[in-house]
Protein backbone atom coordinates (compact mmCIF):
# COMPACT_ATOMS: atom_id res chain seq x y z
CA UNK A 1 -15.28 20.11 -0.07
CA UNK A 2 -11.58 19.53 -0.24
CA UNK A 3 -10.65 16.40 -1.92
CA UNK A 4 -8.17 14.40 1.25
CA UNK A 5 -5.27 13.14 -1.63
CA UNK A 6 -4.93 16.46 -2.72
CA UNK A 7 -4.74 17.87 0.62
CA UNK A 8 -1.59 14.50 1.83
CA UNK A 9 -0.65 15.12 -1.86
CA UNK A 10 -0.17 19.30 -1.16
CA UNK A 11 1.85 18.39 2.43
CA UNK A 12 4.28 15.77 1.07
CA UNK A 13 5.18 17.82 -1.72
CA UNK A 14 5.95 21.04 0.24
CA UNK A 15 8.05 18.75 2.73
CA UNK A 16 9.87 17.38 -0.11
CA UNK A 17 10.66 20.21 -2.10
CA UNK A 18 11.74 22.02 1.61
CA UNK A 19 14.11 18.99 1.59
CA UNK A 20 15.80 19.32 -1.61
CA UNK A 21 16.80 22.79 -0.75
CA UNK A 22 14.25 25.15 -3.10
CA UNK A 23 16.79 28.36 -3.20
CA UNK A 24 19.25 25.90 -5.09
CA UNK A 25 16.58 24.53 -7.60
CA UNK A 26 15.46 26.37 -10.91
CA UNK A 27 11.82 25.26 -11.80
CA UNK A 28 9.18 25.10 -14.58
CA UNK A 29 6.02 24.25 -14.09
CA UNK A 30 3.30 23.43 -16.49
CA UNK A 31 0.08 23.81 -16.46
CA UNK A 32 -0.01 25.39 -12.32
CA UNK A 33 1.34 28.07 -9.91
CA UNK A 34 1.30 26.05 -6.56
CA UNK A 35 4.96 26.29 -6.66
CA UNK A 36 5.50 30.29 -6.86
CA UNK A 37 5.44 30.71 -2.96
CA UNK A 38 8.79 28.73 -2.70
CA UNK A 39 11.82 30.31 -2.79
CA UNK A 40 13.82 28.88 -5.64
CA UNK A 41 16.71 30.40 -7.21
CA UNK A 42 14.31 30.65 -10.58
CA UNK A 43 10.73 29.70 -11.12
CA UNK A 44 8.89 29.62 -14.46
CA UNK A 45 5.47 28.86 -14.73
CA UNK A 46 4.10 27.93 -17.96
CA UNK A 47 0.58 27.37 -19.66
CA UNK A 48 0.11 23.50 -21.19
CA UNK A 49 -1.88 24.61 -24.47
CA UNK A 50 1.13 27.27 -25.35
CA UNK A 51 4.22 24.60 -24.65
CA UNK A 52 4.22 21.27 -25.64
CA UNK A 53 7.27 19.59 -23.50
CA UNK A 54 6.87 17.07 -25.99
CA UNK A 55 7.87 19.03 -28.89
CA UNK A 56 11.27 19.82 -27.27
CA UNK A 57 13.25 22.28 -25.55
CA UNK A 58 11.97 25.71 -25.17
């Protein structure tokens, strides 16, 4: 079953994101791939366990 916050969660963020403009933002995301159907000018997605964000800049 398909949890209801994740599913407001999932439409808020898409109308958001379509808001900013995606094709002007570059992106990493950590831990995730929802974000590789936009069309931003660059998308990186990233696994937590090989970069710590905490450790500093890539």
């Amino acid at each position: 079953m398909r949890s209801l916050n994740r599913v407001v969660m999932q439409k808020a963020s898409r109308d958001w994101i379509t808001s900013l403009g995606p094709e002007k933002l570059d992106v990493l995301e950590l831990s995730g791939k929802w974000g590789e159907g936009f069309p931003f000018r660059s998308y990186l997605a990233l696994n937590r366990w090989k970069f710590d964000p905490c450790k500093g800049p890539m």
